[in-house]
Protein backbone atom coordinates (compact mmCIF):
# COMPACT_ATOMS: atom_id res chain seq x y z
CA UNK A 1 52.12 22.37 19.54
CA UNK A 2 49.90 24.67 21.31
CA UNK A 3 45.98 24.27 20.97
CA UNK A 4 44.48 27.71 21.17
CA UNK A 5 41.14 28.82 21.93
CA UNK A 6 39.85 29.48 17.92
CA UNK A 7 40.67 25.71 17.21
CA UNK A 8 39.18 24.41 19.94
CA UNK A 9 35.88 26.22 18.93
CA UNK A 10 36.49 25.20 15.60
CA UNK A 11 37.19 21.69 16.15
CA UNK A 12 33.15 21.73 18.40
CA UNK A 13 31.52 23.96 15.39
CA UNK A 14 32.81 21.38 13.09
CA UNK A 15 31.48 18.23 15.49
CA UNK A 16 28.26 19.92 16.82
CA UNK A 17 27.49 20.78 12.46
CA UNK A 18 28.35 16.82 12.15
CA UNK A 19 26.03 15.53 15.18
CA UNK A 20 23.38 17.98 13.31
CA UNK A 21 23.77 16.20 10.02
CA UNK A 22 23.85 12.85 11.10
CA UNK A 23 20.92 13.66 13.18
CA UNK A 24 18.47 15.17 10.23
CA UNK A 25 19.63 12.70 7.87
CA UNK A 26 18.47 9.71 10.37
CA UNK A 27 15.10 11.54 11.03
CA UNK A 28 14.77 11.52 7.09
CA UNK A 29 15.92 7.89 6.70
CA UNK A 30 13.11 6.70 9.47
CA UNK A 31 10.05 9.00 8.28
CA UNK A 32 10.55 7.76 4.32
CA UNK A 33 10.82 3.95 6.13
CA UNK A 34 8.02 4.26 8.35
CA UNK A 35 6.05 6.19 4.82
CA UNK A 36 7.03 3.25 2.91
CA UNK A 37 5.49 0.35 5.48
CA UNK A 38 2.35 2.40 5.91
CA UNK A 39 1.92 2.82 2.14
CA UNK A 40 2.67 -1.25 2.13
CA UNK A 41 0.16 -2.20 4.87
CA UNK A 42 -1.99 -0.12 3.03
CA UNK A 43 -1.52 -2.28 -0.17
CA UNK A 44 -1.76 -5.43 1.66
CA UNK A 45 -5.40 -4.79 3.39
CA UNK A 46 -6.85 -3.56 0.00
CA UNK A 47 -5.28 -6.76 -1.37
CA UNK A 48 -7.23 -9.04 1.50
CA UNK A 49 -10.10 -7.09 1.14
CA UNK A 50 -9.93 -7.56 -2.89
CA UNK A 51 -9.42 -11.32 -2.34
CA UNK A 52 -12.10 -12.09 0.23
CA UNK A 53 -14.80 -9.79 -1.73
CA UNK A 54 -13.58 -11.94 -5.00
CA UNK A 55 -13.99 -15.12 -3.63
CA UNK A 56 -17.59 -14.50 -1.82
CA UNK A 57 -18.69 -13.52 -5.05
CA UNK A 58 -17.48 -16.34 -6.94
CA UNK A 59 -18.72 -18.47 -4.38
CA UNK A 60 -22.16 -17.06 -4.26
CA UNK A 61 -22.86 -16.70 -7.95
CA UNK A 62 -21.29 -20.35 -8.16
CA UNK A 63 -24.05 -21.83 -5.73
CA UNK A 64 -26.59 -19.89 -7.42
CA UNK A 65 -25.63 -21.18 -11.45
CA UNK A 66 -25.55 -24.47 -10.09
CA UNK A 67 -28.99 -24.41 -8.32
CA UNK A 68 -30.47 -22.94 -11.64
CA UNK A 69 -28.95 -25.69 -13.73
CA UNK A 70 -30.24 -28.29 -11.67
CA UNK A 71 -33.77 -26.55 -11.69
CA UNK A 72 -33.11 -26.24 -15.62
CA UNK A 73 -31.66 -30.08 -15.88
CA UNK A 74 -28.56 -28.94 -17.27
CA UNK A 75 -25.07 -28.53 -16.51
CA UNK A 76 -23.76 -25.98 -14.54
CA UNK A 77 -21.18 -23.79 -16.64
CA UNK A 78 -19.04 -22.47 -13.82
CA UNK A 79 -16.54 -19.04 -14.52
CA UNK A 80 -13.56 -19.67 -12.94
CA UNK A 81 -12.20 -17.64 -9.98
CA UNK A 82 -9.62 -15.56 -11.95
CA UNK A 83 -12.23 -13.86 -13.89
CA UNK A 84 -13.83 -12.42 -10.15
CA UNK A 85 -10.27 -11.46 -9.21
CA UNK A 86 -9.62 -9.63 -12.56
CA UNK A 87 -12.80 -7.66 -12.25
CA UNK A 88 -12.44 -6.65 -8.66
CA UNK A 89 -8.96 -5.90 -9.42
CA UNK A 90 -9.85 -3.14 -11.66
CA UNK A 91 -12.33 -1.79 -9.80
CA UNK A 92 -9.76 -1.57 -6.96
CA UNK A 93 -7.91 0.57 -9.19
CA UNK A 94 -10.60 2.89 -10.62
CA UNK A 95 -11.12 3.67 -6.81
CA UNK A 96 -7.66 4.25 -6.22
CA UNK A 97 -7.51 6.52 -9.42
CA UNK A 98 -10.63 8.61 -8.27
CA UNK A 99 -9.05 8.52 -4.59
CA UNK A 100 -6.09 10.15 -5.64
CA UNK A 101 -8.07 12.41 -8.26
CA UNK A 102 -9.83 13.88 -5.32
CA UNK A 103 -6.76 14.18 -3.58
CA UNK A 104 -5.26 16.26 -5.78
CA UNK A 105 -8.36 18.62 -6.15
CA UNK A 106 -8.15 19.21 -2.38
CA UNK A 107 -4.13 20.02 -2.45
């Protein structure tokens, strides 16, 4: 069986359209990945940020309604930490709303 010259360039169209494929396919694959762990790291440093601004506040308005209780000569009636992470939880999203809000109105 003789190989001519029209299959041979057949046979390299049909690799070289393959490598291409493979090729755009794996630069798709990595930029969604590497989109994906950006938006994530994203996520997670709003989350710190939410957690630490959450618990300075509880911590601070804490200290202050138990110095004002003891000044009063009552007992302290402390909120308890959910409530701060609740609150600063929403605000995180009406920021993230108006974020992407203004996004859009730029695109």
């Amino acid at each position: 069986m003789d190989i001519t010259t029209n299959q041979v360039l057949l046979g390299a169209c049909f690799t070289g359209s393959a490598v291409l494929i493979v090729g755009i396919v794996t630069a798709f694959l990595t930029y969604e990945s590497n989109a994906l762990a950006t938006k994530n790291d994203h996520k997670l440093a709003v989350l710190k940020v939410l957690l630490e601004a959450a618990y300075k506040e509880y911590e601070f308005r804490t200290k202050q309604d138990i110095k004002e209780a003891k000044l009063l000569g009552n007992i302290a009636k402390i909120k308890s930490f959910t409530e701060s992470i609740i609150f600063y939880r929403e605000i995180a999203d009406i920021f993230s709303k108006n974020t992407a809000q203004r996004a859009s109105l730029i695109l």
